[in-house]
N, C-alpha and C. Protein backbone atom coordinates (compact mmCIF):
# COMPACT_ATOMS: atom_id res chain seq x y z
N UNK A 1 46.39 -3.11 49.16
CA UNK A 1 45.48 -2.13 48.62
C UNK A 1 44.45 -1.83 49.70
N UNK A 2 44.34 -0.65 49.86
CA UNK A 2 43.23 -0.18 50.76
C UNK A 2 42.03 -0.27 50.56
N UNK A 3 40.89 -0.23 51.60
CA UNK A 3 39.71 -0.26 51.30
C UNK A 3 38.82 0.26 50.42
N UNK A 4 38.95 1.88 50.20
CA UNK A 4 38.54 3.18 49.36
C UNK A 4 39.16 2.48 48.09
N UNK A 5 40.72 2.28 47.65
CA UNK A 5 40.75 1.86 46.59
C UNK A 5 39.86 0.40 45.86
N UNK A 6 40.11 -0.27 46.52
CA UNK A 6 38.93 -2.15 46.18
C UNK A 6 38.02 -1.33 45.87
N UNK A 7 36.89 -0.35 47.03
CA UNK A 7 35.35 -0.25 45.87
C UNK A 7 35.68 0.63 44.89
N UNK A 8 36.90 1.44 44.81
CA UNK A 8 36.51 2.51 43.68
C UNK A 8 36.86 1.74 42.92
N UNK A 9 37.71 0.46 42.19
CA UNK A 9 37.84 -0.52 41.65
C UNK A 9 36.75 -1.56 40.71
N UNK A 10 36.12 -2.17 42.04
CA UNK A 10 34.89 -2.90 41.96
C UNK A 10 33.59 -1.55 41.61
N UNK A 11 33.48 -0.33 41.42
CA UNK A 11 32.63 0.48 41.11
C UNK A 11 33.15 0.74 39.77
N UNK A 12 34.60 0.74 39.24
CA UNK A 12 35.01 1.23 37.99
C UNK A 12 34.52 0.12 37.01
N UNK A 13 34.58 -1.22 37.06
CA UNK A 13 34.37 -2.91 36.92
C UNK A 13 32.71 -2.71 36.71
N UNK A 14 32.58 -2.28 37.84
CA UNK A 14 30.65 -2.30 37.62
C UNK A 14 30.00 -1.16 36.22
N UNK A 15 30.27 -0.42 36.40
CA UNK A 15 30.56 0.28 35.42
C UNK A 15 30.83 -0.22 33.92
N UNK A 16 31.96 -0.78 33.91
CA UNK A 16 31.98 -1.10 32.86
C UNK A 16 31.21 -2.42 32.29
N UNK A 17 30.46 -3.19 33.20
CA UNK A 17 30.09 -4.15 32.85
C UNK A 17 28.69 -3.63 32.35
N UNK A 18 28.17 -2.62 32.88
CA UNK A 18 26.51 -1.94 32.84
C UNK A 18 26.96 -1.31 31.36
N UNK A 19 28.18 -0.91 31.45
CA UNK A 19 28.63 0.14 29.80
C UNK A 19 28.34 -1.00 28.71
N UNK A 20 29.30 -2.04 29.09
CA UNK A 20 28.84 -3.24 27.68
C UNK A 20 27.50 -4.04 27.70
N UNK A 21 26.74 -3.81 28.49
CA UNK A 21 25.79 -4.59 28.51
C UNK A 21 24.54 -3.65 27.93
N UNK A 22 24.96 -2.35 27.91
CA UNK A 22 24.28 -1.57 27.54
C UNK A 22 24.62 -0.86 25.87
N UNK A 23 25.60 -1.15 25.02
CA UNK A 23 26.43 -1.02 24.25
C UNK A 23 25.39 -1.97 22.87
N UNK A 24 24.76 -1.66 21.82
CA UNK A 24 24.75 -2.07 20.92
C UNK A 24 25.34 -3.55 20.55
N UNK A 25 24.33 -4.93 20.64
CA UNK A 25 24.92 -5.60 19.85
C UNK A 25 25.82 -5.11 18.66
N UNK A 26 27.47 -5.73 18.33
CA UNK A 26 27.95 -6.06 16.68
C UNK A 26 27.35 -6.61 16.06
N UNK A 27 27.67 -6.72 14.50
CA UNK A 27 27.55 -7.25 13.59
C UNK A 27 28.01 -8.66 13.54
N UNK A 28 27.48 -9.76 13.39
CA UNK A 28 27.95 -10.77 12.72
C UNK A 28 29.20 -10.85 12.46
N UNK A 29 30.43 -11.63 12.41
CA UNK A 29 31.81 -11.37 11.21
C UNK A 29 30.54 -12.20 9.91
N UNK A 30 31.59 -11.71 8.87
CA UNK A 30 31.81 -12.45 7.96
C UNK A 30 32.06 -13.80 8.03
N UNK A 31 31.48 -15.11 7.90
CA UNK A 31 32.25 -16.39 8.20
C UNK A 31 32.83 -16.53 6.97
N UNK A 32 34.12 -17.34 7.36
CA UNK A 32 35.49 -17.47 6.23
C UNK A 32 35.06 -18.84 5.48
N UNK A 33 35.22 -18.83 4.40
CA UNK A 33 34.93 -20.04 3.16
C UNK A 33 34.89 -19.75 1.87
N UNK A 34 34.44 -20.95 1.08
CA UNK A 34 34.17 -20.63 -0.45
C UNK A 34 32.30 -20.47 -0.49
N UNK A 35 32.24 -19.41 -1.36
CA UNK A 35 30.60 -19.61 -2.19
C UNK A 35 30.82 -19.30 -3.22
N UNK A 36 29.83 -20.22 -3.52
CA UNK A 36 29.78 -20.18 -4.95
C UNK A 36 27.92 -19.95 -5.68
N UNK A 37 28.37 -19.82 -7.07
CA UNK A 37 27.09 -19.50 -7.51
C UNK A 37 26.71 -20.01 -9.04
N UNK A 38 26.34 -20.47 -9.94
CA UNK A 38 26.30 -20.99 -11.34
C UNK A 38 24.90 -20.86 -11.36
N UNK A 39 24.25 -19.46 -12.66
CA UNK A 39 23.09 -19.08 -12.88
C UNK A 39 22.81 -19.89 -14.37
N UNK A 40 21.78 -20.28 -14.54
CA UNK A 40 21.06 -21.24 -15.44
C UNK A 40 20.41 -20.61 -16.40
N UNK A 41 20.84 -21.15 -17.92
CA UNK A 41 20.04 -19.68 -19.24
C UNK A 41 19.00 -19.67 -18.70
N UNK A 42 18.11 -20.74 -18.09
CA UNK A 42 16.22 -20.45 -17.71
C UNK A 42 16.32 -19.10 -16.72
N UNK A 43 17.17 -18.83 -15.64
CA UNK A 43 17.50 -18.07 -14.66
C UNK A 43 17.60 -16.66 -15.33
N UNK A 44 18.95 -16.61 -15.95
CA UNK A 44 19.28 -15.45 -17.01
C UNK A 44 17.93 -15.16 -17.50
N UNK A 45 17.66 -15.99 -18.73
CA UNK A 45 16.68 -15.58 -19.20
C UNK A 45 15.00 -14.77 -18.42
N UNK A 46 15.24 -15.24 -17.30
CA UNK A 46 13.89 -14.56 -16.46
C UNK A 46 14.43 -13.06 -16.05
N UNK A 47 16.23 -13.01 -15.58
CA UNK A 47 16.02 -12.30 -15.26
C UNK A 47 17.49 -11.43 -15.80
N UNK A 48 16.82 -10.35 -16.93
CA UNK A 48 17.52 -9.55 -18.64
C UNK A 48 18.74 -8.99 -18.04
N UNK A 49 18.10 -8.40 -17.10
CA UNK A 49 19.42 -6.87 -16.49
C UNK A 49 20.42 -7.98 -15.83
N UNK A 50 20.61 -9.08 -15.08
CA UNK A 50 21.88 -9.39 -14.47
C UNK A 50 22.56 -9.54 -15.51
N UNK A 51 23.81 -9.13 -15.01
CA UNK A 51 25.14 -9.22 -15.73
C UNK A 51 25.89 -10.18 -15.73
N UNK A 52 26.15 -11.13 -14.17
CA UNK A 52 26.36 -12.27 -14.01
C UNK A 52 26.41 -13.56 -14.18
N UNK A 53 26.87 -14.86 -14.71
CA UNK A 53 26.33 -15.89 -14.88
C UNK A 53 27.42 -16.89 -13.80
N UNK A 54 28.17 -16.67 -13.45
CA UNK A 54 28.83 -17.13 -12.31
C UNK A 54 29.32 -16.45 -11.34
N UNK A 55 29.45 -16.93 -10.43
CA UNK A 55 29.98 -15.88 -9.20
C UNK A 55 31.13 -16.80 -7.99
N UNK A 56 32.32 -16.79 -7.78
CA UNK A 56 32.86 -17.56 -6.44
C UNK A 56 33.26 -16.50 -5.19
N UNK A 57 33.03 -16.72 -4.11
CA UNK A 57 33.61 -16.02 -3.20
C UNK A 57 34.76 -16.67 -2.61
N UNK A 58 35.70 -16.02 -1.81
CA UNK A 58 36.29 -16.61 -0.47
C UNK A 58 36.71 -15.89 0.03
N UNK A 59 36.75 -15.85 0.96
CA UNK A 59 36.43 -15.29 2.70
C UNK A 59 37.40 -15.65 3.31
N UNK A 60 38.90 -15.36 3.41
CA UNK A 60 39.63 -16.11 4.06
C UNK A 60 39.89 -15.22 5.64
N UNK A 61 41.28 -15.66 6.07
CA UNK A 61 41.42 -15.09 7.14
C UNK A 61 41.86 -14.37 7.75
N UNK A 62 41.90 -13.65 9.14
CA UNK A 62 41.86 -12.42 9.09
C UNK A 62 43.12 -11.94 8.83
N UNK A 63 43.16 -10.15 8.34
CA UNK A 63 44.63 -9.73 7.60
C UNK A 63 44.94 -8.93 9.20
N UNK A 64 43.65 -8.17 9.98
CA UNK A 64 44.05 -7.39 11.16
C UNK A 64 42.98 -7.84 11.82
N UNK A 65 43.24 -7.27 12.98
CA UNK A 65 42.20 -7.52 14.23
C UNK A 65 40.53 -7.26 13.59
N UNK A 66 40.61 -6.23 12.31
CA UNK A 66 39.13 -5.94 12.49
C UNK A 66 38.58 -6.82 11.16
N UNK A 67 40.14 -6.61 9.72
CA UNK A 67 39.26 -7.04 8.65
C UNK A 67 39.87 -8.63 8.14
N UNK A 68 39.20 -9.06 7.22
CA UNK A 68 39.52 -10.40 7.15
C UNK A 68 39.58 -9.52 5.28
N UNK A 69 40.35 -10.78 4.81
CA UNK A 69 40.84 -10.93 3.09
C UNK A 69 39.99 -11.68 2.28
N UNK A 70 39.45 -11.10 1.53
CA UNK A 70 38.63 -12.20 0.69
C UNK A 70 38.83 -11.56 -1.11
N UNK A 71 38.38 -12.66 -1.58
CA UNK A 71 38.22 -12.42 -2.95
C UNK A 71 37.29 -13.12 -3.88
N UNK A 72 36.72 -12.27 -4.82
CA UNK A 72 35.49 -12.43 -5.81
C UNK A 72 36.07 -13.03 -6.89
N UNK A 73 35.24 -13.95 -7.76
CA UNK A 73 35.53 -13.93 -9.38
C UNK A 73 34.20 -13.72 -9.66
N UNK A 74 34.01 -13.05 -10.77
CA UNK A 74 32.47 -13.10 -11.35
C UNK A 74 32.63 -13.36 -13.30
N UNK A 75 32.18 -14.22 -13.44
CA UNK A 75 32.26 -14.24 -14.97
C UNK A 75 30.64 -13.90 -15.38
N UNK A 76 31.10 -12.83 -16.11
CA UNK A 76 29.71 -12.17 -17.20
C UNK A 76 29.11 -12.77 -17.81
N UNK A 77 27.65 -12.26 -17.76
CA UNK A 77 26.99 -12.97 -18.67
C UNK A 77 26.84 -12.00 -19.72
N UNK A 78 26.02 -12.44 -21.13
CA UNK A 78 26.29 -11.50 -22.36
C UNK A 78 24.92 -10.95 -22.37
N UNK A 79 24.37 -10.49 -21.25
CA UNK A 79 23.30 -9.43 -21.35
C UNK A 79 23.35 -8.10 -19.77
N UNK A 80 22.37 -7.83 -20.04
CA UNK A 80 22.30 -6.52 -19.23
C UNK A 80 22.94 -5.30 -19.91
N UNK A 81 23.88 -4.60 -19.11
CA UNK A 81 24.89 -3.87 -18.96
C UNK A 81 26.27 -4.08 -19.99
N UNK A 82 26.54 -5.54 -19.49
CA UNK A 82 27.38 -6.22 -20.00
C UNK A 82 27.48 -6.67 -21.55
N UNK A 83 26.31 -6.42 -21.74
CA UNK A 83 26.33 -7.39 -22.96
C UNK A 83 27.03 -6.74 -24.18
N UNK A 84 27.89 -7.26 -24.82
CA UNK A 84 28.53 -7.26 -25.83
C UNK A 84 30.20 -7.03 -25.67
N UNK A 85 30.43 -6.77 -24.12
CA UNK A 85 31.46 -6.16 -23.66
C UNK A 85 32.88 -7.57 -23.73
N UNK A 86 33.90 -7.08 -24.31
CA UNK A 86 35.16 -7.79 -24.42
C UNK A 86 35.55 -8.54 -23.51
N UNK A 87 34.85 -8.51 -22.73
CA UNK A 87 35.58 -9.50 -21.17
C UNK A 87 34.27 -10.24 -20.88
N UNK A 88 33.08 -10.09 -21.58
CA UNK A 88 32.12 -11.23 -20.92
C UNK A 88 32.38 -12.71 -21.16
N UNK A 89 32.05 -13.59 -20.82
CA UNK A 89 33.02 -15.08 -19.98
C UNK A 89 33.64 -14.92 -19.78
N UNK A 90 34.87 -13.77 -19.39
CA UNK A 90 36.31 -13.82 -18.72
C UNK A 90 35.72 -14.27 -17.11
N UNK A 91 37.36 -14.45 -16.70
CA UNK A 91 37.10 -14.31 -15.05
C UNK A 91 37.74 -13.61 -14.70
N UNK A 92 36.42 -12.46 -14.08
CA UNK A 92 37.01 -11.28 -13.53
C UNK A 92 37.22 -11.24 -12.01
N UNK A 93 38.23 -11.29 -11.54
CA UNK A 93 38.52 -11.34 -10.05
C UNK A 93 38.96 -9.82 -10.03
N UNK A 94 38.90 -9.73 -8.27
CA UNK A 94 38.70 -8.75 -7.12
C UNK A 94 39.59 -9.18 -5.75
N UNK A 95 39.94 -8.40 -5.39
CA UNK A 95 40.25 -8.27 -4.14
C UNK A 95 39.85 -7.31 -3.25
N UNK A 96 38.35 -7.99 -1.96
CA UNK A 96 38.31 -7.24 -1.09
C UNK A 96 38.59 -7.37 0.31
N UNK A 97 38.06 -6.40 1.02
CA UNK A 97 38.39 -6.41 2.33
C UNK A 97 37.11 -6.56 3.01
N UNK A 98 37.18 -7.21 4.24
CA UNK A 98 36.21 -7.23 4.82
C UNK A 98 36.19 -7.28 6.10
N UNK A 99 34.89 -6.76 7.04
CA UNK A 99 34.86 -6.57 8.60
C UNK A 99 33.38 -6.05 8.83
N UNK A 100 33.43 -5.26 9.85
CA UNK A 100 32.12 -5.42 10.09
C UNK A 100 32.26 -3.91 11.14
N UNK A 101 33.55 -2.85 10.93
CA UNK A 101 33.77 -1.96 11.42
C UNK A 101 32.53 -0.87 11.45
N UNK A 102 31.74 -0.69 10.38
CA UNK A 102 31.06 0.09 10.16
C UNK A 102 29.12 -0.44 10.90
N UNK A 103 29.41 -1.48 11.63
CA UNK A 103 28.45 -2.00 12.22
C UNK A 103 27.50 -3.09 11.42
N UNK A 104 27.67 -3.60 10.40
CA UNK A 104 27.32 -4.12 9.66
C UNK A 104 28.04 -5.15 9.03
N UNK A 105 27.84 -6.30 8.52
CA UNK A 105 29.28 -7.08 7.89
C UNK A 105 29.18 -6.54 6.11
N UNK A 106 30.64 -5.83 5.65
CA UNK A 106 30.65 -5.39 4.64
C UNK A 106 31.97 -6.20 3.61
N UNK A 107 31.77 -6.14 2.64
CA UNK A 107 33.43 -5.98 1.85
C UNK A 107 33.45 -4.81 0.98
N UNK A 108 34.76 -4.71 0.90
CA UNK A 108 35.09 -3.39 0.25
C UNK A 108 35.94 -3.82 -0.73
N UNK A 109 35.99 -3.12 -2.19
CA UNK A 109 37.10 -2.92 -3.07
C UNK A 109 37.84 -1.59 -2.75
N UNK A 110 39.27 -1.49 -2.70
CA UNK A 110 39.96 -0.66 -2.30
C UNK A 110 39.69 0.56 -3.54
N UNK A 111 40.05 1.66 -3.13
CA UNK A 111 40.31 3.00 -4.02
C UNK A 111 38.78 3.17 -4.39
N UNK A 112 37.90 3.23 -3.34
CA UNK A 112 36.15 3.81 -4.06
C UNK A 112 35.80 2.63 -5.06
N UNK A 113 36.53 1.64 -4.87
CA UNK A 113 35.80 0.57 -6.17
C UNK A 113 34.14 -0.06 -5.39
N UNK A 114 33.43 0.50 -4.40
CA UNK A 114 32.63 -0.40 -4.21
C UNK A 114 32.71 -1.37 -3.38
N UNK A 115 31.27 -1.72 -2.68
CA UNK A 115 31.38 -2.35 -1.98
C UNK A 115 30.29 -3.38 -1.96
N UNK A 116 30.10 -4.55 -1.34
CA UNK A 116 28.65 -5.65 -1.39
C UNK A 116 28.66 -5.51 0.35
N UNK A 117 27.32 -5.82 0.79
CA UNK A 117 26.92 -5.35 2.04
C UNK A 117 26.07 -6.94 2.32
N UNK A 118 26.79 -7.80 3.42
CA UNK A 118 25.91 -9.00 3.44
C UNK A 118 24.85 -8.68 4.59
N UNK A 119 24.15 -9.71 3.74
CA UNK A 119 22.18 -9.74 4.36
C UNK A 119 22.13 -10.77 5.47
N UNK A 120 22.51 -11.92 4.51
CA UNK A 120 22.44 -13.28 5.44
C UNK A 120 23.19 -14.12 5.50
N UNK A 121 23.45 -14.80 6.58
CA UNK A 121 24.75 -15.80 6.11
C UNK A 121 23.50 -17.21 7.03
N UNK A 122 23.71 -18.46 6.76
CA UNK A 122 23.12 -19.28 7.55
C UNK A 122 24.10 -20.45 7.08
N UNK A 123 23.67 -21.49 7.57
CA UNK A 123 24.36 -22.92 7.23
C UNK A 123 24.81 -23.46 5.62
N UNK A 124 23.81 -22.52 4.86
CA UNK A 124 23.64 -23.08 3.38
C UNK A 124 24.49 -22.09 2.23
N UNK A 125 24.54 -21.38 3.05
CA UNK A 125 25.71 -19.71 2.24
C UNK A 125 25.04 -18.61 3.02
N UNK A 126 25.53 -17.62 1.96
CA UNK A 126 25.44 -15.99 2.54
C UNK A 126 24.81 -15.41 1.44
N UNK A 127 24.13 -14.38 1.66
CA UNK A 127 23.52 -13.50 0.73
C UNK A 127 24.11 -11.89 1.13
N UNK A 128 24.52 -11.29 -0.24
CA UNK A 128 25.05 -10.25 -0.41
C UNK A 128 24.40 -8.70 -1.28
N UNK A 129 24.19 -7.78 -0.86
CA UNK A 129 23.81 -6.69 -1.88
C UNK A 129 24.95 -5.53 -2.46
N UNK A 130 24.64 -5.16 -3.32
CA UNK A 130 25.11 -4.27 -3.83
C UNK A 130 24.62 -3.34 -4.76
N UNK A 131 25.22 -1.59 -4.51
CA UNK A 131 24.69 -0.83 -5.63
C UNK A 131 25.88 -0.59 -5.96
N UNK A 132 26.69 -0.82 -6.19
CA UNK A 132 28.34 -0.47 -7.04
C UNK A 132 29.16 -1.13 -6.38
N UNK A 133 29.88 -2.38 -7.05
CA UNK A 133 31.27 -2.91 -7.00
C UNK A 133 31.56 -3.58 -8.25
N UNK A 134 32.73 -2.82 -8.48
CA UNK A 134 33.57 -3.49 -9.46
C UNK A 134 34.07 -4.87 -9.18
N UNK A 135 34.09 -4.92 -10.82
CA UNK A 135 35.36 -6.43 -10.35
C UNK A 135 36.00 -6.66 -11.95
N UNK A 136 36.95 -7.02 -11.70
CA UNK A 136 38.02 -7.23 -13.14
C UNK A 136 39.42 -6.43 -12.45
N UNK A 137 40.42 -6.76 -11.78
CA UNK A 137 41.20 -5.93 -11.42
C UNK A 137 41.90 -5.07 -13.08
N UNK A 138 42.08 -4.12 -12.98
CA UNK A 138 42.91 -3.45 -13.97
C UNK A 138 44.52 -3.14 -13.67
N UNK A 139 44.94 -2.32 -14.35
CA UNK A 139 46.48 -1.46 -13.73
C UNK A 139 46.03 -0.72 -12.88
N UNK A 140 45.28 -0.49 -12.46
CA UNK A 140 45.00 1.22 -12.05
C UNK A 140 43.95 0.85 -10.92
N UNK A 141 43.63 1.54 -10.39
CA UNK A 141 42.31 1.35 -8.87
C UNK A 141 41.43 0.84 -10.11
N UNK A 142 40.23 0.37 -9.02
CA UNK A 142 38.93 -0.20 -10.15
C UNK A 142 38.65 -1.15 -10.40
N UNK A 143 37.77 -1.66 -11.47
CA UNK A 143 37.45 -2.74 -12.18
C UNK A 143 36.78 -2.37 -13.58
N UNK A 144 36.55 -3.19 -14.31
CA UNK A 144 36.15 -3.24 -15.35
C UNK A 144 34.70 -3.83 -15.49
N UNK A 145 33.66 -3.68 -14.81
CA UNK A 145 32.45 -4.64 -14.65
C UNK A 145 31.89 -3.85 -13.10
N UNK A 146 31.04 -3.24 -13.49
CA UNK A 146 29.92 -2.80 -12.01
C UNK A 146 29.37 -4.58 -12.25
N UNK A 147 28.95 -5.34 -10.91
CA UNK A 147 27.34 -5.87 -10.50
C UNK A 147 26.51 -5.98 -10.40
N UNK A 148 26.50 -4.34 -9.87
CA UNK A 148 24.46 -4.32 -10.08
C UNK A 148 24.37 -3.92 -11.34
N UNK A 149 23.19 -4.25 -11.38
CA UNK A 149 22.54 -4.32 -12.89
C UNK A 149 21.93 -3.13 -13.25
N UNK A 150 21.89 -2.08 -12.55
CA UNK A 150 21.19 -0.58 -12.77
C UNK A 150 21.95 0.18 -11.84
N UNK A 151 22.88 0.76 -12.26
CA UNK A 151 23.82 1.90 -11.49
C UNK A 151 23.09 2.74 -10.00
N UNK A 152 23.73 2.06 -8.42
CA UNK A 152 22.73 3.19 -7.49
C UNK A 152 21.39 2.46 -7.09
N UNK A 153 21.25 0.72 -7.72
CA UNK A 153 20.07 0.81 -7.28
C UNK A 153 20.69 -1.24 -6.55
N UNK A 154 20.02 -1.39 -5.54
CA UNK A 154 20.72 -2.75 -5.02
C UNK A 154 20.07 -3.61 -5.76
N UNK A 155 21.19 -4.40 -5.83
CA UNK A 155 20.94 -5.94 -6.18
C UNK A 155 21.49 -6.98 -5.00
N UNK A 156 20.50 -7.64 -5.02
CA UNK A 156 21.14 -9.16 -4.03
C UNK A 156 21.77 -10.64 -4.48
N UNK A 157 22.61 -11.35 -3.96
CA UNK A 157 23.29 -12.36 -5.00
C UNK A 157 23.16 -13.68 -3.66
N UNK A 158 22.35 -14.46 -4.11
CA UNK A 158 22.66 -15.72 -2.92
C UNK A 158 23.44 -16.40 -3.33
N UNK A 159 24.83 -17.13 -2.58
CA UNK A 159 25.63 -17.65 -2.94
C UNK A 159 26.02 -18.94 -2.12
N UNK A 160 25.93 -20.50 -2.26
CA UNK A 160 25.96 -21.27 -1.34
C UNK A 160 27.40 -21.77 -0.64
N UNK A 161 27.55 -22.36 0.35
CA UNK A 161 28.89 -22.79 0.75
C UNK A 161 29.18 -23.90 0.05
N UNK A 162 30.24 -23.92 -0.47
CA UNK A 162 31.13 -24.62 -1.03
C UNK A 162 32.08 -25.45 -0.41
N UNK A 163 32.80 -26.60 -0.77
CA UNK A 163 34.02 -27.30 -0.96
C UNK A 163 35.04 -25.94 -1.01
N UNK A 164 36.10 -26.20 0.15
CA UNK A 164 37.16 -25.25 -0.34
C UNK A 164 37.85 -25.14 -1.65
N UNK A 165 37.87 -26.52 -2.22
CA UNK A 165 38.98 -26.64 -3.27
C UNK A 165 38.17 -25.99 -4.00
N UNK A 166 36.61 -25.81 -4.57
CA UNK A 166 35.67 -25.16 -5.17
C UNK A 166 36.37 -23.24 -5.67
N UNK A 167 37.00 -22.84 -4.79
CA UNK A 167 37.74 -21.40 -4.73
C UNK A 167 39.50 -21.57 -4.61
N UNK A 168 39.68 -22.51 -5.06
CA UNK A 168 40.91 -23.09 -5.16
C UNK A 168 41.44 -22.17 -6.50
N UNK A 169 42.88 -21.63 -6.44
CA UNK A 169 43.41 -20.77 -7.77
C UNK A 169 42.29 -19.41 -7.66
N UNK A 170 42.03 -19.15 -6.63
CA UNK A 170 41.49 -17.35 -6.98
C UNK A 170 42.62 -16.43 -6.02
């Protein structure tokens, strides 16, 4: 290789190293595990509108280069939104997707079902928001159960790390 070619080389290299260094930190991934969550009547009771009284995550591993597989159960509680509805104590599971494509670490329910947008993740769990995601799979795209507790407006859910076997059978 000739001379002219090496620096236009080592100039293309330089370049690109000034391009990524100059490039927007990513997002966080998602870290892969179980969380979990078990809300307390004193809890409920403080607070009317959640719909929730349990929650498990898991976060498994990745399906493609960008998103990883995870899945929700949330069993209802008998107020808010929810309350009186045929499936509260069921366990309503979900299947989403997750990555961090959109610059942010997100999961998604497929077909417009919604999505939870995580805040924090640290040693002790992750914290998640949401203004619309379903969960209850049906026949059809969807779920049977929004999360947030007021349609359009966020809610946040802290959820701690768990024992794998803890998300064991979802």
């Amino acid at each position: 290789m000739g001379i002219l070619a090496k620096k236009k080389l080592q100039g293309i290299a330089l370049a690109g190293m000034v391009a990524l260094a100059a490039a927007p930190v990513t997002a966080e991934d998602i870290r892969p595990g179980c969380y979990t969550r078990f809300y307390s009547d004193a809890h409920l009771r403080d607070q009317p509108a959640q719909v929730v009284r349990a929650v498990r995550l898991w976060v498994g591993p990745w399906m493609t280069e960008v998103a990883r597989e995870a899945r929700i159960e949330v069993v209802p509680a008998n107020q808010g939104h929810a309350r009186g509805a045929p499936w509260v104590g069921a366990r309503l599971q979900q299947f989403l997707i997750c990555g961090t494509e959109s610059g942010a670490p997100l999961c998604q329910v497929e077909c417009d079902g919604g999505r939870m947008e995580v805040t924090k993740q640290d040693a002790q769990g992750i914290v998640f928001r949401t203004r619309y995601m379903v969960v209850g799979n049906t026949g059809e795209c969807g779920g049977v159960m929004d999360m947030a507790e007021v349609p359009g407006q966020w809610v946040s859910y802290r959820l701690y790390r768990a024992d794998a076997s803890d998300c064991s059978g979802m």
